[in-house]
PDB file of N, CA and C in Angstrom:
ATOM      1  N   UNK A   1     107.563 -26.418 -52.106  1.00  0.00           N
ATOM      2  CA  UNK A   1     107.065 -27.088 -50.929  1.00  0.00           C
ATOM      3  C   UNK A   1     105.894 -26.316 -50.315  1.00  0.00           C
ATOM      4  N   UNK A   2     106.010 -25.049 -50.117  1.00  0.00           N
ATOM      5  CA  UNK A   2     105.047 -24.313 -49.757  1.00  0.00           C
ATOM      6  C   UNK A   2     103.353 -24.373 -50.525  1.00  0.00           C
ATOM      7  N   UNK A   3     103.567 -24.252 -51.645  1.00  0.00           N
ATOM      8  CA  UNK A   3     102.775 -24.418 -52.453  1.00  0.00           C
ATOM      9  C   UNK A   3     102.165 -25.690 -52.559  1.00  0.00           C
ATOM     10  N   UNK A   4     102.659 -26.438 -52.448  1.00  0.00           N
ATOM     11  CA  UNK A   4     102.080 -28.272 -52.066  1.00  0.00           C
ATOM     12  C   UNK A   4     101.219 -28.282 -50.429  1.00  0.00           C
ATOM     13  N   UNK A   5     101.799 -27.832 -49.952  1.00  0.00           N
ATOM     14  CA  UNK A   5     101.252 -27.249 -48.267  1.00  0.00           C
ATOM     15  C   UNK A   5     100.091 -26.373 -48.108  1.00  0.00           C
ATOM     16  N   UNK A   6     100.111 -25.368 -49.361  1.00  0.00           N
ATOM     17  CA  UNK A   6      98.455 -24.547 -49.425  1.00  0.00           C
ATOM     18  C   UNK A   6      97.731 -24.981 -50.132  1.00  0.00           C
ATOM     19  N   UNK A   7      98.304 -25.889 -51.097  1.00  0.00           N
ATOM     20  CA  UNK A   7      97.540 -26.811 -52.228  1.00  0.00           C
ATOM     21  C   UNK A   7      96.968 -27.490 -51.475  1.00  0.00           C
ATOM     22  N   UNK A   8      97.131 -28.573 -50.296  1.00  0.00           N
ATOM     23  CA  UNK A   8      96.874 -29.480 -49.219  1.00  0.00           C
ATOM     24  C   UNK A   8      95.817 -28.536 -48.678  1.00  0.00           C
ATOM     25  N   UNK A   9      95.837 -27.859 -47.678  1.00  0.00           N
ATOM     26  CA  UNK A   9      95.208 -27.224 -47.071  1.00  0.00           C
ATOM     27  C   UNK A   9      93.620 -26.704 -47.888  1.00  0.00           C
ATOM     28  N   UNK A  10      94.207 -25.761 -48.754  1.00  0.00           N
ATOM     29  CA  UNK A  10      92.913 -25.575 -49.254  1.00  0.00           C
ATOM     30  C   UNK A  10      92.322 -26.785 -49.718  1.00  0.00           C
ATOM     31  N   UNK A  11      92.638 -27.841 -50.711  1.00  0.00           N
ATOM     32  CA  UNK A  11      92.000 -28.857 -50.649  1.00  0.00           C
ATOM     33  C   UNK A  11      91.441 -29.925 -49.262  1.00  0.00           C
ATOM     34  N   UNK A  12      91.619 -29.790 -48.337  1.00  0.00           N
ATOM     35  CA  UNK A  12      91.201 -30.404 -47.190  1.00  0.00           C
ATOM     36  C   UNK A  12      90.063 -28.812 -47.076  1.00  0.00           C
ATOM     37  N   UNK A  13      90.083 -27.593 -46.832  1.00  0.00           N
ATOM     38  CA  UNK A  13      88.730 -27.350 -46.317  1.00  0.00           C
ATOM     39  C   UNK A  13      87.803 -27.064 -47.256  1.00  0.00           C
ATOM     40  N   UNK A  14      88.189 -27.480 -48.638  1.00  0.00           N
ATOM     41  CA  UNK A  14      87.169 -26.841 -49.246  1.00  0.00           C
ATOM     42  C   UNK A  14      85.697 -28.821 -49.475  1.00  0.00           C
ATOM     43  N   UNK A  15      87.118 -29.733 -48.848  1.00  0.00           N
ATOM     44  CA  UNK A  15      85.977 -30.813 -48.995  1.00  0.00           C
ATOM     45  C   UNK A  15      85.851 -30.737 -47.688  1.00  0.00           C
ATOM     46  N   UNK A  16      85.629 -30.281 -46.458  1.00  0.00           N
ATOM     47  CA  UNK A  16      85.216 -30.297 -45.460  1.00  0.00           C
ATOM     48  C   UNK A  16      83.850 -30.351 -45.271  1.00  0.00           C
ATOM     49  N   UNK A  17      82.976 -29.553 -45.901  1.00  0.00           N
ATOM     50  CA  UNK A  17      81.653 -29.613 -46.039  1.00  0.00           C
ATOM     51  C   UNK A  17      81.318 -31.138 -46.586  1.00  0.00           C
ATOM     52  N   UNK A  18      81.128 -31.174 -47.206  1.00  0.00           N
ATOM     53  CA  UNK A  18      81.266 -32.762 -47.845  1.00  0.00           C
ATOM     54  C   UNK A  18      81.100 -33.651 -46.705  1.00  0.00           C
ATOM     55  N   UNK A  19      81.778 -33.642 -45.596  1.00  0.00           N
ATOM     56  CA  UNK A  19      81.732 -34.553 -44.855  1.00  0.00           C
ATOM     57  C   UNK A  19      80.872 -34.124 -43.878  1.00  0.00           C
ATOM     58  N   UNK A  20      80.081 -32.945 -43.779  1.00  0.00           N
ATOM     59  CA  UNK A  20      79.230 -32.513 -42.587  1.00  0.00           C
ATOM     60  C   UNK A  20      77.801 -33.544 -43.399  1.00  0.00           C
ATOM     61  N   UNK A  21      77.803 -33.603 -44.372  1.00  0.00           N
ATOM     62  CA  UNK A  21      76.467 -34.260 -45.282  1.00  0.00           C
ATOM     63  C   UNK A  21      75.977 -35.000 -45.033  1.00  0.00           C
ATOM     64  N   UNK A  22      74.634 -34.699 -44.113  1.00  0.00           N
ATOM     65  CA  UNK A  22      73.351 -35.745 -43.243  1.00  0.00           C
ATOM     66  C   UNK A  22      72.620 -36.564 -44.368  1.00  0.00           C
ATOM     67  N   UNK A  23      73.126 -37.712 -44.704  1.00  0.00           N
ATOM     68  CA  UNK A  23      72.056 -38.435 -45.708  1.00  0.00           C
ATOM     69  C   UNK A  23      70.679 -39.170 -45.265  1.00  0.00           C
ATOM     70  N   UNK A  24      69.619 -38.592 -45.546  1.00  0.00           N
ATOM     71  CA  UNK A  24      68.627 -38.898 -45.268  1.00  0.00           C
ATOM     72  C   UNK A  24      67.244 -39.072 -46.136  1.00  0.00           C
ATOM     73  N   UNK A  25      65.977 -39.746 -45.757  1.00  0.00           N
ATOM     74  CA  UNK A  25      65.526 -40.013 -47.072  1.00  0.00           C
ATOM     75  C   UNK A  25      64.785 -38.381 -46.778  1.00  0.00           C
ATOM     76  N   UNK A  26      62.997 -38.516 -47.648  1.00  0.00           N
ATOM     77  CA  UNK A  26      62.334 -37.470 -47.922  1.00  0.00           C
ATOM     78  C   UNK A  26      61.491 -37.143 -46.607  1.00  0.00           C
ATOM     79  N   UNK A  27      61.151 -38.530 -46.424  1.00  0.00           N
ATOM     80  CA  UNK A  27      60.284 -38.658 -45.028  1.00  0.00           C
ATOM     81  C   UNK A  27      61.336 -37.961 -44.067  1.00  0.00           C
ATOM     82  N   UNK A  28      62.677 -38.242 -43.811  1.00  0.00           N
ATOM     83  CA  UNK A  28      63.559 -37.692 -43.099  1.00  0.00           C
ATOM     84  C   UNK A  28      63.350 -36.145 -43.079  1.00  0.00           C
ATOM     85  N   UNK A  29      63.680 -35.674 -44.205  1.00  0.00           N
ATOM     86  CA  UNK A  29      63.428 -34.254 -44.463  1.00  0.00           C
ATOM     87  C   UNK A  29      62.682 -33.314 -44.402  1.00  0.00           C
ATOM     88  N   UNK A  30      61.376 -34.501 -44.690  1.00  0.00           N
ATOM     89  CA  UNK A  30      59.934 -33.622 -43.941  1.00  0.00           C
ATOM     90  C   UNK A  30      59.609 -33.404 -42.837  1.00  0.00           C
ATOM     91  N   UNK A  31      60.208 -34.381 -41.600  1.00  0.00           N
ATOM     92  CA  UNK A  31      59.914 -34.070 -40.297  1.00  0.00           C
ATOM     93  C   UNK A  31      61.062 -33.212 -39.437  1.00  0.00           C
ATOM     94  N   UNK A  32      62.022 -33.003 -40.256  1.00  0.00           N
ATOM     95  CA  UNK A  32      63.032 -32.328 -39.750  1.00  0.00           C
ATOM     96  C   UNK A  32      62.741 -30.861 -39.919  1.00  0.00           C
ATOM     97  N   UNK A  33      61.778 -30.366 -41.080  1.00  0.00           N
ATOM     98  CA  UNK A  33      62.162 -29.384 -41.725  1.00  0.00           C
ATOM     99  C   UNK A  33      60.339 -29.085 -40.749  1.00  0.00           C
ATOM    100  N   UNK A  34      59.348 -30.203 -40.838  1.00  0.00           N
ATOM    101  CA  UNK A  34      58.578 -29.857 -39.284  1.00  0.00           C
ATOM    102  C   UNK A  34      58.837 -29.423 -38.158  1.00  0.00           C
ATOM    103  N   UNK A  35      60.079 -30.184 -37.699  1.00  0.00           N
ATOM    104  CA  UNK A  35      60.376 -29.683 -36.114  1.00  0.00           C
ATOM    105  C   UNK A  35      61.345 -28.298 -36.434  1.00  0.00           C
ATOM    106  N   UNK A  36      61.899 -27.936 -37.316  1.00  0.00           N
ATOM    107  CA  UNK A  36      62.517 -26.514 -37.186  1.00  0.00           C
ATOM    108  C   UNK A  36      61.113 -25.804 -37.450  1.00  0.00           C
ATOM    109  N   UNK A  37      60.000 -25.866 -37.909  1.00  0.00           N
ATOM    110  CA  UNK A  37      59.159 -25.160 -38.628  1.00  0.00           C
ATOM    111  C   UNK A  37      58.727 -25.536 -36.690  1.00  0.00           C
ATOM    112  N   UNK A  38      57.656 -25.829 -36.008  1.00  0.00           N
ATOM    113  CA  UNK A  38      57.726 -25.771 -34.496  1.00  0.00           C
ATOM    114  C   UNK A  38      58.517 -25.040 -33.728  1.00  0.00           C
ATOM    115  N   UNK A  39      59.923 -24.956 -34.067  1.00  0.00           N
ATOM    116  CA  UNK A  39      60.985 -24.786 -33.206  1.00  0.00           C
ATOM    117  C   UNK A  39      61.149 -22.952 -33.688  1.00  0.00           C
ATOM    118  N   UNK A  40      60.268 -22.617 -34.329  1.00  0.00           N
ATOM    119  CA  UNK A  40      60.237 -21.450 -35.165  1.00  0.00           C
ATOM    120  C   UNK A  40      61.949 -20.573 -35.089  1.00  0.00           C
ATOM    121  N   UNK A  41      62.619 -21.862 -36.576  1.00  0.00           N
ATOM    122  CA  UNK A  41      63.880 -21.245 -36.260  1.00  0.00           C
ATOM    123  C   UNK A  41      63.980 -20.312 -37.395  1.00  0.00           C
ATOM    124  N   UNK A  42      64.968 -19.469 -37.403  1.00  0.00           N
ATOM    125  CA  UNK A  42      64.834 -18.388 -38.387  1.00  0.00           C
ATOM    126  C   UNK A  42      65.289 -18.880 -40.149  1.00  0.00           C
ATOM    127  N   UNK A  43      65.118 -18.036 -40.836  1.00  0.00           N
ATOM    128  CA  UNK A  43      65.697 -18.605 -42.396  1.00  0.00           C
ATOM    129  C   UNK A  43      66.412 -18.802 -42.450  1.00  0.00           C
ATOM    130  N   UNK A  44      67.629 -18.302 -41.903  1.00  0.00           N
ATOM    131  CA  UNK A  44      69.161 -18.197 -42.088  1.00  0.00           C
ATOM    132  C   UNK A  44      69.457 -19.926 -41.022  1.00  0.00           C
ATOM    133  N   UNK A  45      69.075 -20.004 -40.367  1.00  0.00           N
ATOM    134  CA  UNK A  45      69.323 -21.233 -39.365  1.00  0.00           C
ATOM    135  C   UNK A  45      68.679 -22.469 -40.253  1.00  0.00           C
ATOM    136  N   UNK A  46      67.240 -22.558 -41.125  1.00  0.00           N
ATOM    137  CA  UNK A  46      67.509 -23.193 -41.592  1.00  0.00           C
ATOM    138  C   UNK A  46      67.824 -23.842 -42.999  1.00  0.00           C
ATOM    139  N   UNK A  47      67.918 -22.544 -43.355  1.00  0.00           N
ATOM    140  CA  UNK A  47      69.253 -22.775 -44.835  1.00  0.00           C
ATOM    141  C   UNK A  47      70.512 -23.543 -44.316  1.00  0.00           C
ATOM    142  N   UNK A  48      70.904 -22.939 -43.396  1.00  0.00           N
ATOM    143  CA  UNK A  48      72.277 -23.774 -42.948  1.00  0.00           C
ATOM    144  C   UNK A  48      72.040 -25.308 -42.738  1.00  0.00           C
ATOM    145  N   UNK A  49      70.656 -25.602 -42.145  1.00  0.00           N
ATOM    146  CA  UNK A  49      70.730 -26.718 -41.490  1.00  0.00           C
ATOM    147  C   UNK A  49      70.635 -27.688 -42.577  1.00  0.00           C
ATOM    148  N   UNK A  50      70.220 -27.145 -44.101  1.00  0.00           N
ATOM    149  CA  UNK A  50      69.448 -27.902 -45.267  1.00  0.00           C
ATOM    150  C   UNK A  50      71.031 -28.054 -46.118  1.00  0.00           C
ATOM    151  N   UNK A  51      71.305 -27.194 -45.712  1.00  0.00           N
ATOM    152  CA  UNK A  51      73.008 -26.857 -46.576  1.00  0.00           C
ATOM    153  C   UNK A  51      73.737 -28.511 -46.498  1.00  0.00           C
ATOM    154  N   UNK A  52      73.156 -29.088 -45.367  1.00  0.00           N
ATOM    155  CA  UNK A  52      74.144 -30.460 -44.210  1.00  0.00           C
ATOM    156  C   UNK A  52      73.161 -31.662 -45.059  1.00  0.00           C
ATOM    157  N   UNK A  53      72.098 -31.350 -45.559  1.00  0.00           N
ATOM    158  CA  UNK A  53      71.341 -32.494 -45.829  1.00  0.00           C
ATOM    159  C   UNK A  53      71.732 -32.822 -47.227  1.00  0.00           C
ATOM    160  N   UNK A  54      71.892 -34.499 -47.296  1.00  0.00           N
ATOM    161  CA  UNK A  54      72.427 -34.941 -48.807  1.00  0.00           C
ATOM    162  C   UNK A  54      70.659 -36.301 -48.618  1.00  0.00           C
ATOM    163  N   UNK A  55      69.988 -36.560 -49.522  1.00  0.00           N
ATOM    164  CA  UNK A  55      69.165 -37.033 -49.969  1.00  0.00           C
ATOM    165  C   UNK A  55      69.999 -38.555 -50.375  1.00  0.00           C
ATOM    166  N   UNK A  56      68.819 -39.734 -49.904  1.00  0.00           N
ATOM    167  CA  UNK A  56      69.180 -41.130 -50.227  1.00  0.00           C
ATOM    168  C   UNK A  56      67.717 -41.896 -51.288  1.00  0.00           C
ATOM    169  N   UNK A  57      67.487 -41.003 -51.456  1.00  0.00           N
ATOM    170  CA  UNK A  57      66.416 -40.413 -52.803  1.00  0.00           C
ATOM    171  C   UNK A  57      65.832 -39.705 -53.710  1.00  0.00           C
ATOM    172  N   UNK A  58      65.131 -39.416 -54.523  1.00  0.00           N
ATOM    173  CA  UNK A  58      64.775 -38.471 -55.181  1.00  0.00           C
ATOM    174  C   UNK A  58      63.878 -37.346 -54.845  1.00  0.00           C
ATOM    175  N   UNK A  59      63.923 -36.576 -54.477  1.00  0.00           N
ATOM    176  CA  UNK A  59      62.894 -35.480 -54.222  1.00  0.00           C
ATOM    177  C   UNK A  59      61.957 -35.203 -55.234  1.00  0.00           C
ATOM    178  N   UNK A  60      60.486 -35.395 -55.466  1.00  0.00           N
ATOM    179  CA  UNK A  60      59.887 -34.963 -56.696  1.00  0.00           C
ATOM    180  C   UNK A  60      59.717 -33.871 -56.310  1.00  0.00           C
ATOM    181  N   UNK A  61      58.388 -33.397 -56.931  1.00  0.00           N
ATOM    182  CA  UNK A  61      57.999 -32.208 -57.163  1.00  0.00           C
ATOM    183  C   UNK A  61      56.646 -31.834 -56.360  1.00  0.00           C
ATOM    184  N   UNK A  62      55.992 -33.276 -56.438  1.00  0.00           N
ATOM    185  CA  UNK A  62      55.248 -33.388 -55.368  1.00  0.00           C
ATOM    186  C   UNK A  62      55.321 -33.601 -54.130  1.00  0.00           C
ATOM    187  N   UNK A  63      56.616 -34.111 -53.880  1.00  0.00           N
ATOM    188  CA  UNK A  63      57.192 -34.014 -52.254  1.00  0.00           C
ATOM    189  C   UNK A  63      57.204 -32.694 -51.977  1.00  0.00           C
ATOM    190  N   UNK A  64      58.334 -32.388 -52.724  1.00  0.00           N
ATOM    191  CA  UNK A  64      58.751 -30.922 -52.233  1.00  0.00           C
ATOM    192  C   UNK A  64      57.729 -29.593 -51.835  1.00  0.00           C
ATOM    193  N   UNK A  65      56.199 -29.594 -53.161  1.00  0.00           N
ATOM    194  CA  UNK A  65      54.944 -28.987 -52.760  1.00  0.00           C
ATOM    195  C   UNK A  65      54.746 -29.278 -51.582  1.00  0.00           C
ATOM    196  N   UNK A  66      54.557 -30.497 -50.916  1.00  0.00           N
ATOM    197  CA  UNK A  66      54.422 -30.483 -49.665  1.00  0.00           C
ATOM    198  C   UNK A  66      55.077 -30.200 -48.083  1.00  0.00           C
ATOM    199  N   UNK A  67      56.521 -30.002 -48.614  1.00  0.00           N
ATOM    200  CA  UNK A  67      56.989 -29.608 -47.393  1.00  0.00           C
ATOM    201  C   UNK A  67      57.366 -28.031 -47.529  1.00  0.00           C
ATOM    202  N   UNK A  68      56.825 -27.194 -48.653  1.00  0.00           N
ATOM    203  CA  UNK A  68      57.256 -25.751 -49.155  1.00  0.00           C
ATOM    204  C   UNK A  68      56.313 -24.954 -47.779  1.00  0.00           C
ATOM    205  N   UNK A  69      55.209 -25.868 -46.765  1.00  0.00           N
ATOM    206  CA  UNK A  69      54.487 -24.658 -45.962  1.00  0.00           C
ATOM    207  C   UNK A  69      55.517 -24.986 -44.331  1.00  0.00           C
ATOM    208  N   UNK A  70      56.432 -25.929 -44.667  1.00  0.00           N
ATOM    209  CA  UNK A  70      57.373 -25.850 -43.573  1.00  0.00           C
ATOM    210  C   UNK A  70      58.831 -24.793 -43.901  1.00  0.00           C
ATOM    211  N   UNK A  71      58.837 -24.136 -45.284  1.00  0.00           N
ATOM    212  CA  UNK A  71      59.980 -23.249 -45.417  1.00  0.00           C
ATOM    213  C   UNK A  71      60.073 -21.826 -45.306  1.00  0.00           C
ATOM    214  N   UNK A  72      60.045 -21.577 -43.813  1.00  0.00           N
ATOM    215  CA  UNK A  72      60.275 -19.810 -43.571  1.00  0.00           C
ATOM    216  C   UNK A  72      60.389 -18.600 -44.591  1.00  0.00           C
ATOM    217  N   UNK A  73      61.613 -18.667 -45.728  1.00  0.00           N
ATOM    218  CA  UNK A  73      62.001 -17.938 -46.014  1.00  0.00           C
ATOM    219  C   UNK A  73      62.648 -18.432 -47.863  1.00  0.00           C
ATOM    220  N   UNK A  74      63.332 -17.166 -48.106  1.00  0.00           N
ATOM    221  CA  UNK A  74      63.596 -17.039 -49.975  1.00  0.00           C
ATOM    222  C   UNK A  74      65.189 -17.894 -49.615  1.00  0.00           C
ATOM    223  N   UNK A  75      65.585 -17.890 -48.623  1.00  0.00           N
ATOM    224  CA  UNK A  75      67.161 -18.912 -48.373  1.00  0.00           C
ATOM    225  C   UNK A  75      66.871 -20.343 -48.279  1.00  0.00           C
ATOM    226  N   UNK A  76      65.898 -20.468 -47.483  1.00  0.00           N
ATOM    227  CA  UNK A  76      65.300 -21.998 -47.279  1.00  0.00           C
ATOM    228  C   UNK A  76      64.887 -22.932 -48.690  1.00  0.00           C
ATOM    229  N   UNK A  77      63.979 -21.776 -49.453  1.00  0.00           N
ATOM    230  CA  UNK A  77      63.474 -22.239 -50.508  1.00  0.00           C
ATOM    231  C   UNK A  77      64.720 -22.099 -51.447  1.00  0.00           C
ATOM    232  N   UNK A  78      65.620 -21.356 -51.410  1.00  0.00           N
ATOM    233  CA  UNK A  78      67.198 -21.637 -52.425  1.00  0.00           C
ATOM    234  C   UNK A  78      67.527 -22.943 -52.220  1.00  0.00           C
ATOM    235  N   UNK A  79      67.491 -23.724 -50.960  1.00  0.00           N
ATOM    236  CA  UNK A  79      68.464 -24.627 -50.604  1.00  0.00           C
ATOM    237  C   UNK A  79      67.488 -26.061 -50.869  1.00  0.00           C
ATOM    238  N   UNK A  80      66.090 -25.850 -50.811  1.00  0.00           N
ATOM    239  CA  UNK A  80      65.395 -26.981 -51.453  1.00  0.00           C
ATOM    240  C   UNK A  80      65.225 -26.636 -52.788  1.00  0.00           C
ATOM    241  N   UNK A  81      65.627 -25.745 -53.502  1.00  0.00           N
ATOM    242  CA  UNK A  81      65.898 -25.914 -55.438  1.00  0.00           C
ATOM    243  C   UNK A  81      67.464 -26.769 -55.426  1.00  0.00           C
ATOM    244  N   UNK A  82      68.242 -26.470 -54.576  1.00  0.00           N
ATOM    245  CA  UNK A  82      69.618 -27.064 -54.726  1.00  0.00           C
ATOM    246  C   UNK A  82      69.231 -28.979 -53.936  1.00  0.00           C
ATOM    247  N   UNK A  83      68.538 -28.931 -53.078  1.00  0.00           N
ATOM    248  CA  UNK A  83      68.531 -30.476 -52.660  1.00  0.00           C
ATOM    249  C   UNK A  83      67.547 -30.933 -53.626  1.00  0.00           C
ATOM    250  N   UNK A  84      66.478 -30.476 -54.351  1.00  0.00           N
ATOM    251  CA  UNK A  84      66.076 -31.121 -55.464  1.00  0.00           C
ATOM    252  C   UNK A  84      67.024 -31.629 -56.389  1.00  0.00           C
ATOM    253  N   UNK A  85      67.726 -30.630 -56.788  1.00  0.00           N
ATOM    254  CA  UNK A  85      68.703 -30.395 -57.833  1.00  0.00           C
ATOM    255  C   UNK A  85      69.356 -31.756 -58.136  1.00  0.00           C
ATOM    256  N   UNK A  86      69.900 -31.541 -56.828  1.00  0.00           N
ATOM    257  CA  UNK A  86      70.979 -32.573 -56.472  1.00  0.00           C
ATOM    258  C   UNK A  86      70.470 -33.858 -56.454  1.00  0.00           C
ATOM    259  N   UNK A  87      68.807 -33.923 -56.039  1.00  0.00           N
ATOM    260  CA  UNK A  87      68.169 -36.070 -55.912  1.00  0.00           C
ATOM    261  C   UNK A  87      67.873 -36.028 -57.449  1.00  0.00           C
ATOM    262  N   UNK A  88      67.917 -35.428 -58.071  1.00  0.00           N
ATOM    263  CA  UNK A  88      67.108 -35.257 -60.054  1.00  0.00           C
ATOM    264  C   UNK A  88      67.776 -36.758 -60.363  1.00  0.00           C
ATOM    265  N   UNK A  89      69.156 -37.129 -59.794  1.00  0.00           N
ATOM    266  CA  UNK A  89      69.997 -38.539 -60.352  1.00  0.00           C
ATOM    267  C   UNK A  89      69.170 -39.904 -60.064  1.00  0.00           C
ATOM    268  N   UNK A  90      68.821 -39.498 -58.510  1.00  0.00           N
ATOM    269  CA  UNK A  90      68.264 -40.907 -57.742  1.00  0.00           C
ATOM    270  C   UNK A  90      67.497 -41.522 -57.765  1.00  0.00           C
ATOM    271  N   UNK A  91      66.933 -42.639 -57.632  1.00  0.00           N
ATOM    272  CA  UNK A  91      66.054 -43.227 -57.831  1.00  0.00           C
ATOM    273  C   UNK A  91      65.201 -42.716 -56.891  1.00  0.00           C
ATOM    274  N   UNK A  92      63.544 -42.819 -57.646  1.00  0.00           N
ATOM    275  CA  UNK A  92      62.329 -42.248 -56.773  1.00  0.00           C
ATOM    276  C   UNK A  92      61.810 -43.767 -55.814  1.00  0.00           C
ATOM    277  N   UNK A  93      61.475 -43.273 -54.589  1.00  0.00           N
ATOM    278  CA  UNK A  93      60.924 -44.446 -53.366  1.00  0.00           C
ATOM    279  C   UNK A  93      60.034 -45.384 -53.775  1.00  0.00           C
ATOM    280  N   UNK A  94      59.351 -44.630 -54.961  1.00  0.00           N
ATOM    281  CA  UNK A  94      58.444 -45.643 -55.561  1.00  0.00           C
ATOM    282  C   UNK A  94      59.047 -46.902 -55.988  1.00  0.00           C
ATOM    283  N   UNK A  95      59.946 -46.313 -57.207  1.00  0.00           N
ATOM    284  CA  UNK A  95      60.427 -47.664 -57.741  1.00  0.00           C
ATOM    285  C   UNK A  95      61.726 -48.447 -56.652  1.00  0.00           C
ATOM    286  N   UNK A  96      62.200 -47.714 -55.393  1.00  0.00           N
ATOM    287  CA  UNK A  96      62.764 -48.752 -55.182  1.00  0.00           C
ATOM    288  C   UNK A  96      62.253 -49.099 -53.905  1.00  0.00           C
ATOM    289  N   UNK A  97      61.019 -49.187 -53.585  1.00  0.00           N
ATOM    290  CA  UNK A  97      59.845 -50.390 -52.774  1.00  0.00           C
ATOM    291  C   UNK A  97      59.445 -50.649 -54.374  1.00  0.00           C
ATOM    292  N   UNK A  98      59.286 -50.846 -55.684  1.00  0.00           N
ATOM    293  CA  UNK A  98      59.051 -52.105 -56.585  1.00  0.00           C
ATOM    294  C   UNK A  98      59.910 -53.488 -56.593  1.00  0.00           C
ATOM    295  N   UNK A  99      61.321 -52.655 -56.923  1.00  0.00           N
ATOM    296  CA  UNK A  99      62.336 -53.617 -56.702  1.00  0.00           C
ATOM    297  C   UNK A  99      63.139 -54.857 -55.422  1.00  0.00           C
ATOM    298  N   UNK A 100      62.069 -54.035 -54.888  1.00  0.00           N
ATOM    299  CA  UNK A 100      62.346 -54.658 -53.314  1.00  0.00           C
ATOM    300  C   UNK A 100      61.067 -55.952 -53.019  1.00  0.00           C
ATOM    301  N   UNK A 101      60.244 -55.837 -53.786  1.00  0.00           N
ATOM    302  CA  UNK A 101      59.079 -56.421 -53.686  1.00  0.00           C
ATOM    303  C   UNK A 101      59.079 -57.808 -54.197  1.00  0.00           C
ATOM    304  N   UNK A 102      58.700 -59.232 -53.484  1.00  0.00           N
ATOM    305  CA  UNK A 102      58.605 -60.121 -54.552  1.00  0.00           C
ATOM    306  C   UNK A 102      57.586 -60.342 -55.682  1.00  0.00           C
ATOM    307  N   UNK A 103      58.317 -60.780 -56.692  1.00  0.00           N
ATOM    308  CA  UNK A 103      57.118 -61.713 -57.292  1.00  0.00           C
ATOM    309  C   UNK A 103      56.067 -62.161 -56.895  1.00  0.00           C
ATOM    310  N   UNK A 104      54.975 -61.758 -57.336  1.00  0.00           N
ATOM    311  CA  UNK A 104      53.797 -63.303 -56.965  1.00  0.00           C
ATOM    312  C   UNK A 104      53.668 -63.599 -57.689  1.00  0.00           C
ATOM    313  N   UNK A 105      52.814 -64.761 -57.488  1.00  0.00           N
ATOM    314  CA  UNK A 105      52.767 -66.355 -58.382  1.00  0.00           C
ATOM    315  C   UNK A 105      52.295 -66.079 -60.036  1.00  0.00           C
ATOM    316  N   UNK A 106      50.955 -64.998 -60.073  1.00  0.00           N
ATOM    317  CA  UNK A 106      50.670 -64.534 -61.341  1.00  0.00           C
ATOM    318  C   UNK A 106      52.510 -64.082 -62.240  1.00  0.00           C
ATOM    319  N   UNK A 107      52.563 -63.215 -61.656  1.00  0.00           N
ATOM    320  CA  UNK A 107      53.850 -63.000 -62.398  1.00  0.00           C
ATOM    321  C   UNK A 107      54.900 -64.073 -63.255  1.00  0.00           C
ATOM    322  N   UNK A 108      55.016 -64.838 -61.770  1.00  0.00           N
ATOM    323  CA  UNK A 108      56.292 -65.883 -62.486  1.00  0.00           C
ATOM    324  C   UNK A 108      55.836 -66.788 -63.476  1.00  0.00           C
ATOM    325  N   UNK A 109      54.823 -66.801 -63.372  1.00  0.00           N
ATOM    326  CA  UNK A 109      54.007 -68.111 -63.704  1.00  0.00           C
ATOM    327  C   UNK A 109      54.248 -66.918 -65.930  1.00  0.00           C
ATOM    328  N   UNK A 110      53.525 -65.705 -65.379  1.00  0.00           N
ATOM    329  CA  UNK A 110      53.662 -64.934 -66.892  1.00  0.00           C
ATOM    330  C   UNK A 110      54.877 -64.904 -67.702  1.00  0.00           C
ATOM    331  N   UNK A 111      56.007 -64.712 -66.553  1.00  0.00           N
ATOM    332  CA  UNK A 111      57.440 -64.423 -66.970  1.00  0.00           C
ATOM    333  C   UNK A 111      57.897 -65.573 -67.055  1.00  0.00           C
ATOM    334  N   UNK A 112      58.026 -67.014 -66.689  1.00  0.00           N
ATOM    335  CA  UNK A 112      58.444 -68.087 -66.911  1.00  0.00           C
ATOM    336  C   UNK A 112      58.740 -68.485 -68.430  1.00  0.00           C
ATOM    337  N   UNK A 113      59.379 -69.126 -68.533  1.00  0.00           N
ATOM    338  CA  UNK A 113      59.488 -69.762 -69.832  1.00  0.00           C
ATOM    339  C   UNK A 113      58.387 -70.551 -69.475  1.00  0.00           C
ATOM    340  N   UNK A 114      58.062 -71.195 -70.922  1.00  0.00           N
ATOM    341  CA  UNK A 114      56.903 -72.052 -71.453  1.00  0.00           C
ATOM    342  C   UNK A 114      57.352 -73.386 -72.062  1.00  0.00           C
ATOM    343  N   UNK A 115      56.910 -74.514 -71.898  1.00  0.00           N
ATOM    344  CA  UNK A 115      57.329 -75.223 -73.313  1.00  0.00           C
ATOM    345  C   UNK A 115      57.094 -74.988 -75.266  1.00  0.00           C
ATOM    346  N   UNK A 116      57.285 -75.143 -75.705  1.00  0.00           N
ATOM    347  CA  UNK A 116      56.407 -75.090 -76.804  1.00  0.00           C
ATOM    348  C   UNK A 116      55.039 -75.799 -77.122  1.00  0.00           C
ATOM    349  N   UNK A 117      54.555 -75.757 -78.117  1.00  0.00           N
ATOM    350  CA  UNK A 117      53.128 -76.378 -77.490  1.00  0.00           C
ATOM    351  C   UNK A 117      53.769 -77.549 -78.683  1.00  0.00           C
ATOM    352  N   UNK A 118      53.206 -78.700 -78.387  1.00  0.00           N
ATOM    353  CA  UNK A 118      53.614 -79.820 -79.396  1.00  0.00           C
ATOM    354  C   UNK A 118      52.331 -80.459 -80.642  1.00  0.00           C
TER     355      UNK A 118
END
């Protein structure tokens, strides 16, 4: 019984973090990681704060170049190799404003079936 009880326990805090996880897109991340970069907070404050951020996109490589002159420190920059890491699965913003986009008329008209010609 005991053992089912620390089994419990440790499994409840070790997913605790898990649930602190701010999902946000890139644009999100860049102005956040602006206003701590303003707010001149230290490395350690915002490693922690990046630790909370879960991505609802892909981070490239060219995003990330751009928000590397908002990262203080060698902890900050650990924790954007790990939130890269982690969007490598997701789909990039590009393609999903494609998918979101309609058809125009050139298109359907290309993609349509045809008759045969007689």
């Amino acid at each position: 019984m005991k053992r089912l009880i620390c089994f419990a326990l440790l499994t409840l805090f070790a997913a605790g973090p898990a649930w602190a996880a701010k999902k946000m897109t890139v644009d999100e991340l860049k102005q956040t990681l602006a206003s701590l970069n303003q707010l001149k907070k230290t490395d350690e404050e915002v490693a922690t704060r990046l630790k909370e951020v879960e991505l609802s996109e892909e981070l490239t490589r060219s995003a990330r170049a751009g928000m590397m002159a908002y990262v203080p420190g060698p902890l900050s920059e650990e924790q954007m190799n790990v939130i890269e890491g982690r969007s490598a699965i997701l789909a990039p913003r590009l393609l999903i404003c494609r998918r979101l986009r309609r058809p125009t008329r050139q298109r359907r008209r290309r993609f349509s079936p045809r008759p045969p010609p007689t």
